[in-house]
C-alpha atoms as a PDB file:
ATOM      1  CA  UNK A   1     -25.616 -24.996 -19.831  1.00  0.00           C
ATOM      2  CA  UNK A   2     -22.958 -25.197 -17.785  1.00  0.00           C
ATOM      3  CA  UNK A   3     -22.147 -23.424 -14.623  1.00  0.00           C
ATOM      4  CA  UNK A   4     -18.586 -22.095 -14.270  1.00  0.00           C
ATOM      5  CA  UNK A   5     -17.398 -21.358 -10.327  1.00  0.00           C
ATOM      6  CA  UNK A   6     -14.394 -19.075 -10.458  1.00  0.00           C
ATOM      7  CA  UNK A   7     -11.913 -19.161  -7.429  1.00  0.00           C
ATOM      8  CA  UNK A   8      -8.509 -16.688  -8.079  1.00  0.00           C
ATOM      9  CA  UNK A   9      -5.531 -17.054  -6.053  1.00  0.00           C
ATOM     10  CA  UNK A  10      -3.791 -15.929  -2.997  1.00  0.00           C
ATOM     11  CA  UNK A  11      -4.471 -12.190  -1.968  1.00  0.00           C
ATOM     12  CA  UNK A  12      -7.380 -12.036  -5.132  1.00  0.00           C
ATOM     13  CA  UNK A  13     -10.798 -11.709  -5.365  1.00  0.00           C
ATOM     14  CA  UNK A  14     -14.202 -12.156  -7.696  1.00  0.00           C
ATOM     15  CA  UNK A  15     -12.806  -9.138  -9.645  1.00  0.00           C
ATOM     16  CA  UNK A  16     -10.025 -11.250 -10.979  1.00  0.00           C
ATOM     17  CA  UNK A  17     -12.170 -12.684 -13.618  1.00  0.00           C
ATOM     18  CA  UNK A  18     -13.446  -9.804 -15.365  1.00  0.00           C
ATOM     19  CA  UNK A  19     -12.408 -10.286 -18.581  1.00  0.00           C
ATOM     20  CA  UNK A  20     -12.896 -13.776 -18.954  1.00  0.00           C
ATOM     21  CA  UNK A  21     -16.416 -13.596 -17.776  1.00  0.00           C
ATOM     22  CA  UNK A  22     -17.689 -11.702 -21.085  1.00  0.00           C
ATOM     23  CA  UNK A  23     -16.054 -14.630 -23.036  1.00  0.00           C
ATOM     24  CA  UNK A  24     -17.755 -17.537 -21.013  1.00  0.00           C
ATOM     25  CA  UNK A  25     -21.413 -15.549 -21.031  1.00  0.00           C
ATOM     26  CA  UNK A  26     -21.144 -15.133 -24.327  1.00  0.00           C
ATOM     27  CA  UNK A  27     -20.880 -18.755 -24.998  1.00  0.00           C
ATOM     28  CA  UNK A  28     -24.552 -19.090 -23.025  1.00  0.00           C
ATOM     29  CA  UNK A  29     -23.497 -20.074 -19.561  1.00  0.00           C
ATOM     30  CA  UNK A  30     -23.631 -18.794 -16.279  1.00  0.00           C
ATOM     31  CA  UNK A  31     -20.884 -17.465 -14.524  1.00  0.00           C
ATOM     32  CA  UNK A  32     -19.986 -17.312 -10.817  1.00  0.00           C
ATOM     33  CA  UNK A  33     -16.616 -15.734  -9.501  1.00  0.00           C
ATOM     34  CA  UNK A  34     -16.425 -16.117  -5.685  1.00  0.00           C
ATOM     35  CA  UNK A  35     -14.251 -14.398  -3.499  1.00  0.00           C
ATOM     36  CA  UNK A  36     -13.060 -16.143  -0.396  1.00  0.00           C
ATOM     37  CA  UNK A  37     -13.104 -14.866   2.785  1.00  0.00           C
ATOM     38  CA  UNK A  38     -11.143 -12.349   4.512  1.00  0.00           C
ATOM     39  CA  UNK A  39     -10.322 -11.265   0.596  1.00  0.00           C
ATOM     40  CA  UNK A  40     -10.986  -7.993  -1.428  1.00  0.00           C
ATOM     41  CA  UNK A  41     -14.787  -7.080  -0.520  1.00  0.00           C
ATOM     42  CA  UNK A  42     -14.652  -9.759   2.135  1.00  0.00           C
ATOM     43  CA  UNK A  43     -11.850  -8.582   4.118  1.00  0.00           C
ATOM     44  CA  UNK A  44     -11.910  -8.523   7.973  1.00  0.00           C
ATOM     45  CA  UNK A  45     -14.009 -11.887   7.863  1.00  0.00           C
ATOM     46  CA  UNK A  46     -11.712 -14.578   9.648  1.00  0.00           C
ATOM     47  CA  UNK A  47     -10.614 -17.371   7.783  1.00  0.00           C
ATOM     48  CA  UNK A  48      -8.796 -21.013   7.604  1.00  0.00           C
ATOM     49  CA  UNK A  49      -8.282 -23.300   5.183  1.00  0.00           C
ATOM     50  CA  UNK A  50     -11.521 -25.304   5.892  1.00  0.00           C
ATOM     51  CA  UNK A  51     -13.313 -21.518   5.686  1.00  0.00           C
ATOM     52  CA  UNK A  52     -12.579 -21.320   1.799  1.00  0.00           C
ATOM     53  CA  UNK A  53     -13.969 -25.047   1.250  1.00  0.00           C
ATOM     54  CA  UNK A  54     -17.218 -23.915   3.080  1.00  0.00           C
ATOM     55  CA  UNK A  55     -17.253 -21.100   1.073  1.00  0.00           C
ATOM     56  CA  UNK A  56     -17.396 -23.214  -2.316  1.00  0.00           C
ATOM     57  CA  UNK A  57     -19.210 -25.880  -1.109  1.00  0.00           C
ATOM     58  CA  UNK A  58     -22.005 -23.050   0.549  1.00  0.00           C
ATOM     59  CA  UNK A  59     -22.530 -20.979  -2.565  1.00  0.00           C
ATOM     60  CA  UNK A  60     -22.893 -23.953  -4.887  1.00  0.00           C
ATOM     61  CA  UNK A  61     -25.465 -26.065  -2.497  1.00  0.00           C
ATOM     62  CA  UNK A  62     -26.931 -22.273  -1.885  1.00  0.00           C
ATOM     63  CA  UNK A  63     -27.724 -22.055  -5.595  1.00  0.00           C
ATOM     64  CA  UNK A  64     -28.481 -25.099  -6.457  1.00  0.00           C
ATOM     65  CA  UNK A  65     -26.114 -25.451  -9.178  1.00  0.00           C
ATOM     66  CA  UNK A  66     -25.730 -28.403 -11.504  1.00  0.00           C
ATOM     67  CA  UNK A  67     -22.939 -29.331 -14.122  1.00  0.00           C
ATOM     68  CA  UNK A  68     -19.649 -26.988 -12.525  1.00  0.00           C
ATOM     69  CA  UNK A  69     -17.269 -26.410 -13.648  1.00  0.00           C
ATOM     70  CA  UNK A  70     -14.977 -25.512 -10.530  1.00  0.00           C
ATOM     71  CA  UNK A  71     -11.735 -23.334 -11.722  1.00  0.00           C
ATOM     72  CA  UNK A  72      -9.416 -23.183  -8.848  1.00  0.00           C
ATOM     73  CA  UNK A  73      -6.406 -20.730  -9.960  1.00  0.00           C
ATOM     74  CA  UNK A  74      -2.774 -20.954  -7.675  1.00  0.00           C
ATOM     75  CA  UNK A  75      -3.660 -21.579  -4.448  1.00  0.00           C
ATOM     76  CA  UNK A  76      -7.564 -22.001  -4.810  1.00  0.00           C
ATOM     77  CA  UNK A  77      -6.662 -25.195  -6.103  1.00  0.00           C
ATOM     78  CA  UNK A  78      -6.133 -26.058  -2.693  1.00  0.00           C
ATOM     79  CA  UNK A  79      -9.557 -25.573  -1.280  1.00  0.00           C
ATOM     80  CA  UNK A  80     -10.684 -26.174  -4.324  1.00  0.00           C
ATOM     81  CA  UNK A  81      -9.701 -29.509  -5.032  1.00  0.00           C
ATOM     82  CA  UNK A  82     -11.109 -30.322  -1.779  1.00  0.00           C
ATOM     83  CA  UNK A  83     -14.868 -28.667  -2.580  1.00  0.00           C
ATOM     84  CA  UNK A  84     -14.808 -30.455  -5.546  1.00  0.00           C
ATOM     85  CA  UNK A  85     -14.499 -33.882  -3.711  1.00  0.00           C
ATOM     86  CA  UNK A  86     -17.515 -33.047  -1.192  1.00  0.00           C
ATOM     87  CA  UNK A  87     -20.030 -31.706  -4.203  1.00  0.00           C
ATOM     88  CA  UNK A  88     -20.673 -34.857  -5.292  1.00  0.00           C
ATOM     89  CA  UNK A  89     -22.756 -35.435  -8.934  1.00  0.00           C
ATOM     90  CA  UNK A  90     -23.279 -31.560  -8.691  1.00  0.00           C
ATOM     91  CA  UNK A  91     -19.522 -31.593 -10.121  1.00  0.00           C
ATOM     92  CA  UNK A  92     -19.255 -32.081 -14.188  1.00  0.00           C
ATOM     93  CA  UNK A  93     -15.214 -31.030 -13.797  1.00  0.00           C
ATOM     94  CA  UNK A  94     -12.948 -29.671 -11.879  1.00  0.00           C
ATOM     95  CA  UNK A  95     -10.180 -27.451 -13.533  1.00  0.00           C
ATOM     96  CA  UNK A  96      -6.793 -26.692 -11.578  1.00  0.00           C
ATOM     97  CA  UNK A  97      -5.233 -23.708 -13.148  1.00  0.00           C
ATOM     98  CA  UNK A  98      -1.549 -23.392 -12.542  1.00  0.00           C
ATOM     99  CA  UNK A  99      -2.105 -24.729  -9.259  1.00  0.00           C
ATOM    100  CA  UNK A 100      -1.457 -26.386  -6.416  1.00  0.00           C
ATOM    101  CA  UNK A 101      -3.191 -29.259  -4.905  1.00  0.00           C
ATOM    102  CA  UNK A 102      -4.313 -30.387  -1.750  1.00  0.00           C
ATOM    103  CA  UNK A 103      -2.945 -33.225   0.389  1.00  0.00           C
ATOM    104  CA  UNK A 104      -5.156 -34.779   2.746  1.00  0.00           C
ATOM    105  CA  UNK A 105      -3.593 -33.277   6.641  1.00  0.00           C
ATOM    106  CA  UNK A 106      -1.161 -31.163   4.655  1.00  0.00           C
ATOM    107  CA  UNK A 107      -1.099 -27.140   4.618  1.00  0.00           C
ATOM    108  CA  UNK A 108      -0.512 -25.346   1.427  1.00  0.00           C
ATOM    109  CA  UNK A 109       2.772 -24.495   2.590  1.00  0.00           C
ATOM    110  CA  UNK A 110       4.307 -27.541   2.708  1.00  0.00           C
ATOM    111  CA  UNK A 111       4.796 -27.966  -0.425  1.00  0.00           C
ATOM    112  CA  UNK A 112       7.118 -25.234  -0.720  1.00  0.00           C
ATOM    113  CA  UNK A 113      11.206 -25.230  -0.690  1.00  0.00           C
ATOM    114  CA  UNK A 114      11.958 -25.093   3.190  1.00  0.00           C
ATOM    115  CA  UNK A 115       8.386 -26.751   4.503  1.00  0.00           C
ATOM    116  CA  UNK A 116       6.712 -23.502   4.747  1.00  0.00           C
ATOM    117  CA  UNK A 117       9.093 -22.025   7.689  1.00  0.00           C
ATOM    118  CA  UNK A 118      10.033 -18.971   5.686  1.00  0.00           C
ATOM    119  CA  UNK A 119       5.870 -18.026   4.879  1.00  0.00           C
ATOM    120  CA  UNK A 120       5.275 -19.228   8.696  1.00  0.00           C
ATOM    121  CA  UNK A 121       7.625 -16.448  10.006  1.00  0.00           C
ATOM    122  CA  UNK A 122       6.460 -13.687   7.615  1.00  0.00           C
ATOM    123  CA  UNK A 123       2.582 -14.627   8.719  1.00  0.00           C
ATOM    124  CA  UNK A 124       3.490 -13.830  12.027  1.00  0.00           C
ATOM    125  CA  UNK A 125       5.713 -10.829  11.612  1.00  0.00           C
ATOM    126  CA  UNK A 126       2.767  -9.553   8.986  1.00  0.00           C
ATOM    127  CA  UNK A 127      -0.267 -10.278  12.108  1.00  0.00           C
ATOM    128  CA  UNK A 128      -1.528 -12.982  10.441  1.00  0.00           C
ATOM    129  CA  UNK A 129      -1.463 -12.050   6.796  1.00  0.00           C
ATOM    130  CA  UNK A 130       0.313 -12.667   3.837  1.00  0.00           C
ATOM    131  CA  UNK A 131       1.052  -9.551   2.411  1.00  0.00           C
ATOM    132  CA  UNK A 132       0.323  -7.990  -0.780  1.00  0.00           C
ATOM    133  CA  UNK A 133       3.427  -8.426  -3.495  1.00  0.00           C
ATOM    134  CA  UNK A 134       5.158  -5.784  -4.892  1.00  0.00           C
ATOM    135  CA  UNK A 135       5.162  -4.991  -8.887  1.00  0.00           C
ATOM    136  CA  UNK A 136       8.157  -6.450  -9.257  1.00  0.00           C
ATOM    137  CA  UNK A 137       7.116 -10.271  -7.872  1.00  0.00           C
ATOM    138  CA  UNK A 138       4.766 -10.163 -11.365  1.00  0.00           C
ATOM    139  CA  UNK A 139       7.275  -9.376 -14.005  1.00  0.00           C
ATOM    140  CA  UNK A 140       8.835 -12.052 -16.583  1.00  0.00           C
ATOM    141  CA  UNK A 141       4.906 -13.261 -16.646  1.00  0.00           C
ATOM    142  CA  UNK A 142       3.649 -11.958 -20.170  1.00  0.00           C
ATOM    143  CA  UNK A 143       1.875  -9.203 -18.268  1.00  0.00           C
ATOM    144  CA  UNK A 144       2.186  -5.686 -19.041  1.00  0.00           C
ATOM    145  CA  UNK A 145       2.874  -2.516 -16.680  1.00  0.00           C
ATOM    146  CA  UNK A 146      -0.718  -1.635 -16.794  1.00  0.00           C
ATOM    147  CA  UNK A 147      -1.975  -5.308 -16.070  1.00  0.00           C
ATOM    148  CA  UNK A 148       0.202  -5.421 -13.217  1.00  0.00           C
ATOM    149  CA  UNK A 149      -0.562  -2.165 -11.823  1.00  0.00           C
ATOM    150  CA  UNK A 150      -4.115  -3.502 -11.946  1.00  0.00           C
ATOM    151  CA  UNK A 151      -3.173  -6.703 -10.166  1.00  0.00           C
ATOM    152  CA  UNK A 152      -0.967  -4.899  -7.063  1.00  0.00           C
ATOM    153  CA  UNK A 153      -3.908  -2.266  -6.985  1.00  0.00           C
ATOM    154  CA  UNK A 154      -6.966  -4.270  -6.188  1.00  0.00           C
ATOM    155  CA  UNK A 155      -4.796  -7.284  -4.117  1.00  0.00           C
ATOM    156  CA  UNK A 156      -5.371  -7.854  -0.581  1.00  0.00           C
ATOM    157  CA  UNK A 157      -3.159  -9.576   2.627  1.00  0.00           C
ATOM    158  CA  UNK A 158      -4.060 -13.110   2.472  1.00  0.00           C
ATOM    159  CA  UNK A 159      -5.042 -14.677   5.984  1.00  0.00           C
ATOM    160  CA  UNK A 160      -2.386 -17.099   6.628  1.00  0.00           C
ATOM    161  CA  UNK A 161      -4.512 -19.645   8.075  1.00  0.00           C
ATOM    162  CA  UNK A 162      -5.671 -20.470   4.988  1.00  0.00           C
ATOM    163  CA  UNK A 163      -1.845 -20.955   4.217  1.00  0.00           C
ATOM    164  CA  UNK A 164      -1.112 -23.168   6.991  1.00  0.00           C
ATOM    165  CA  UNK A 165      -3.729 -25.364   7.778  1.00  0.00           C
ATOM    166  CA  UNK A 166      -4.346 -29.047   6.756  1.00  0.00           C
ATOM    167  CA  UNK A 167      -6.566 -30.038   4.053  1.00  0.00           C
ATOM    168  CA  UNK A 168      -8.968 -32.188   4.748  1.00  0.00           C
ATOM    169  CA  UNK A 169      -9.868 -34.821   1.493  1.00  0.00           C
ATOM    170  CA  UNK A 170     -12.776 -36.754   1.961  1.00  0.00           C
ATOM    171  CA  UNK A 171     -11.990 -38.830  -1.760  1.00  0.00           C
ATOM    172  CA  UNK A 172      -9.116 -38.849  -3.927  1.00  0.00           C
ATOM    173  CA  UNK A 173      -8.336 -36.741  -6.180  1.00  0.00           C
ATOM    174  CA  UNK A 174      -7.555 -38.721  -8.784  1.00  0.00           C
ATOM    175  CA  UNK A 175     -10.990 -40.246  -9.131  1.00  0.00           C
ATOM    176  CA  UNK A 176     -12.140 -36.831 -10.249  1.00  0.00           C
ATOM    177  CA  UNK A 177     -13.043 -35.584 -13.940  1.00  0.00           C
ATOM    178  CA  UNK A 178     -10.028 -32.991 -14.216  1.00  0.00           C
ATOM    179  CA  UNK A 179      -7.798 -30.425 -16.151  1.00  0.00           C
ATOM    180  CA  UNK A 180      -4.833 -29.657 -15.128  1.00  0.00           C
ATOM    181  CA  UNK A 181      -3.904 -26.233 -16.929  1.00  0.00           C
ATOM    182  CA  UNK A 182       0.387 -25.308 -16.686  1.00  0.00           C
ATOM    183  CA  UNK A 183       1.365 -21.851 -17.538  1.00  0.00           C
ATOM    184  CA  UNK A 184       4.282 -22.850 -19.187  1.00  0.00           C
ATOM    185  CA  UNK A 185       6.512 -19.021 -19.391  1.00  0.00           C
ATOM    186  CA  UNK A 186       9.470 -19.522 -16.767  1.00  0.00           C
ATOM    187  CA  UNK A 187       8.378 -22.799 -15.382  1.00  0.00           C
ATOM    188  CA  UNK A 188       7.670 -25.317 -18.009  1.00  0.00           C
ATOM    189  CA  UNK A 189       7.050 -28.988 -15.716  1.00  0.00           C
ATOM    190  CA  UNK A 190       4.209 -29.529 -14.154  1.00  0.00           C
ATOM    191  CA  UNK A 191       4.887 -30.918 -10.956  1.00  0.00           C
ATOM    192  CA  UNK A 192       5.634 -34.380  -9.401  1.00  0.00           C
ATOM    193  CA  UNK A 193       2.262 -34.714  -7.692  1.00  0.00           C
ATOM    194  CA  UNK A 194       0.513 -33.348 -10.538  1.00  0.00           C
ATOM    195  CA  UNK A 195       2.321 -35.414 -13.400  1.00  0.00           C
ATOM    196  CA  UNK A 196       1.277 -38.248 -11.416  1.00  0.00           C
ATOM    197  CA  UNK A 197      -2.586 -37.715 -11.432  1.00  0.00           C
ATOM    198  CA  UNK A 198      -1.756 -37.151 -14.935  1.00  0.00           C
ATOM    199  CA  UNK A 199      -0.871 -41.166 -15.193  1.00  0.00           C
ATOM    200  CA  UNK A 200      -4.588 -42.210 -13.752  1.00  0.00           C
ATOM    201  CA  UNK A 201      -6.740 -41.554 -16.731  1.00  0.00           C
ATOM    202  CA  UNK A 202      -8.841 -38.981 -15.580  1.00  0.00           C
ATOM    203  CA  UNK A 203      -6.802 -35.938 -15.556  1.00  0.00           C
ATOM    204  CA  UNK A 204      -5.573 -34.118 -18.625  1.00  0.00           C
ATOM    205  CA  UNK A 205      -3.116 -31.677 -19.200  1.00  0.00           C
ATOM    206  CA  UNK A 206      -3.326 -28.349 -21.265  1.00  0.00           C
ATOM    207  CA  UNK A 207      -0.538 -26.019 -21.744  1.00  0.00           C
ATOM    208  CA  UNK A 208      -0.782 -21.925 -22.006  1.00  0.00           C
ATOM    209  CA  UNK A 209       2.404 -20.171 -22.808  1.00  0.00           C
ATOM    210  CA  UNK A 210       2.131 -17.732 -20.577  1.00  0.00           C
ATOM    211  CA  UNK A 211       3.114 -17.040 -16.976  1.00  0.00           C
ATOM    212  CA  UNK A 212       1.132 -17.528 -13.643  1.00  0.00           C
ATOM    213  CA  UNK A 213      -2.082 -15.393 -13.990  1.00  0.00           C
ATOM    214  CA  UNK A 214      -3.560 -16.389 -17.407  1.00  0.00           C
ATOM    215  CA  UNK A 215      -6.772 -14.554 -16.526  1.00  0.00           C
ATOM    216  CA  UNK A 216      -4.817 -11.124 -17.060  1.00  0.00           C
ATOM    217  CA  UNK A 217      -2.302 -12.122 -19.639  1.00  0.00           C
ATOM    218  CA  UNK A 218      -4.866 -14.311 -21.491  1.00  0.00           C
ATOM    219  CA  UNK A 219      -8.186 -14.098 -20.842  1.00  0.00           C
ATOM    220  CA  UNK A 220      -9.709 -15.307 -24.335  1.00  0.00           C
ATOM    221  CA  UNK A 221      -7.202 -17.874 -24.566  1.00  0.00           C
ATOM    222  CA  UNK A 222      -8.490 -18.949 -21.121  1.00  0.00           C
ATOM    223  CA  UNK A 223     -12.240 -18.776 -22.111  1.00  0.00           C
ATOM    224  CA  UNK A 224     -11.574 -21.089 -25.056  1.00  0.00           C
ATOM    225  CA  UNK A 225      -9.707 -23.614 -22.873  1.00  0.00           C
ATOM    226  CA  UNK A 226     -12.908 -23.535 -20.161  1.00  0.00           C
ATOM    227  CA  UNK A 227     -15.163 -23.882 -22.872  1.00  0.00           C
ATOM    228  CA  UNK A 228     -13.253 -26.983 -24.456  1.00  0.00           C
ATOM    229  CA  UNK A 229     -13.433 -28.145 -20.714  1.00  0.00           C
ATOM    230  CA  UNK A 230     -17.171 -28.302 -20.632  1.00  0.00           C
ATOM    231  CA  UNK A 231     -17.750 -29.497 -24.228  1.00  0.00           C
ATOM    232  CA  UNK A 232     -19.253 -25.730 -25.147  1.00  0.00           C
END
């Protein structure tokens, strides 16, 4: 039995999941979507980077839990990838979905375009928070009206700390068991850091056509990839 830790992206919680949850319980395993701090039911609880490892690494140590399979979607790849390195044999794979990845004393945001200095200045003009996206930043994504309605409706303003502060990797990640999973709709490449983990032997790459949140658009077709993931 395998036990499936389920971390959605920036501004999401736990509630993200819900209908891929039915198709992974069905299949006799047990499920755990977490929501990160200062997120959905957890808002108002301060948070860094670092905060969101703790958070993994706490609720599987907390529950004892053996053979995860740790699904970090967007940017809980981030934190993560890094949980994944400090839970040790507990770990049976780690599963980045259409995300990024962390780089040991590197925020989140500096992967992007300009370094991050855009996302720095809205933090601060937003006190702190990323905040929520309109309808119109999910469209061209294979969702429909009522799927993004959903998504802008139960989002949250994402603590930017989380944005901007340095991972911390205590291993590499390319010595972990991993799948990397691209939503292919509108961006098609996986990127450069990603395509080379993809060269190292442990990492695979699966494809969804489909755009960034796969859990909405797809959810079966997500189930079936986790599943293949964990040999279920």
């Amino acid at each position: 039995m395998t036990n499936f830790v389920l971390i959605a992206g920036a501004r999401l919680g736990s509630w993200a999941w819900d209908d891929v949850v039915p198709h992974l319980r069905a299949a006799g395993h047990d499920i755990h979507p977490l929501t990160l701090s200062g997120l959905a039911e957890k808002q108002g609880v301060p948070a860094g980077q670092q905060t969101h490892v703790q958070d993994i690494v706490d609720e599987i140590e907390r529950q004892d839990l053996r053979d995860v399979v740790l699904v970090g979607h967007s940017y809980a790849g981030v934190p993560g990838g890094q949980a994944a390195v400090r839970i040790g044999d507990r770990l049976s794979h780690v599963v980045f979905l259409d995300s990024g990845l962390p780089a040991d004393g590197e925020p989140f945001v500096s992967a992007w375009p300009d370094g991050g200095v855009e996302m720095r200045e809205l933090i601060a003009d937003n006190g702190g928070f990323w905040p929520v996206a309109p309808a119109a930043h999910f469209e061209g994504h294979g969702l429909t009206d009522d799927q993004i309605a959903r998504i802008v409706a139960g989002s949250t303003p994402h603590p930017g700390a989380t944005l901007t502060e340095p991972a911390v990797l205590e291993g590499p990640l390319g010595d972990l068991p991993a799948t990397y999973v691209k939503c292919t709709l509108g961006d098609p490449e996986p990127s450069d850091d990603v395509a080379e983990l993809l060269t190292g032997g442990r990492w695979q790459l699966v494809e969804m056509d489909t755009g960034h949140w796969p859990m909405f658009s797809q959810p079966l077709e997500l189930a079936r990839i986790l599943l293949d993931v964990a040999g279920a």
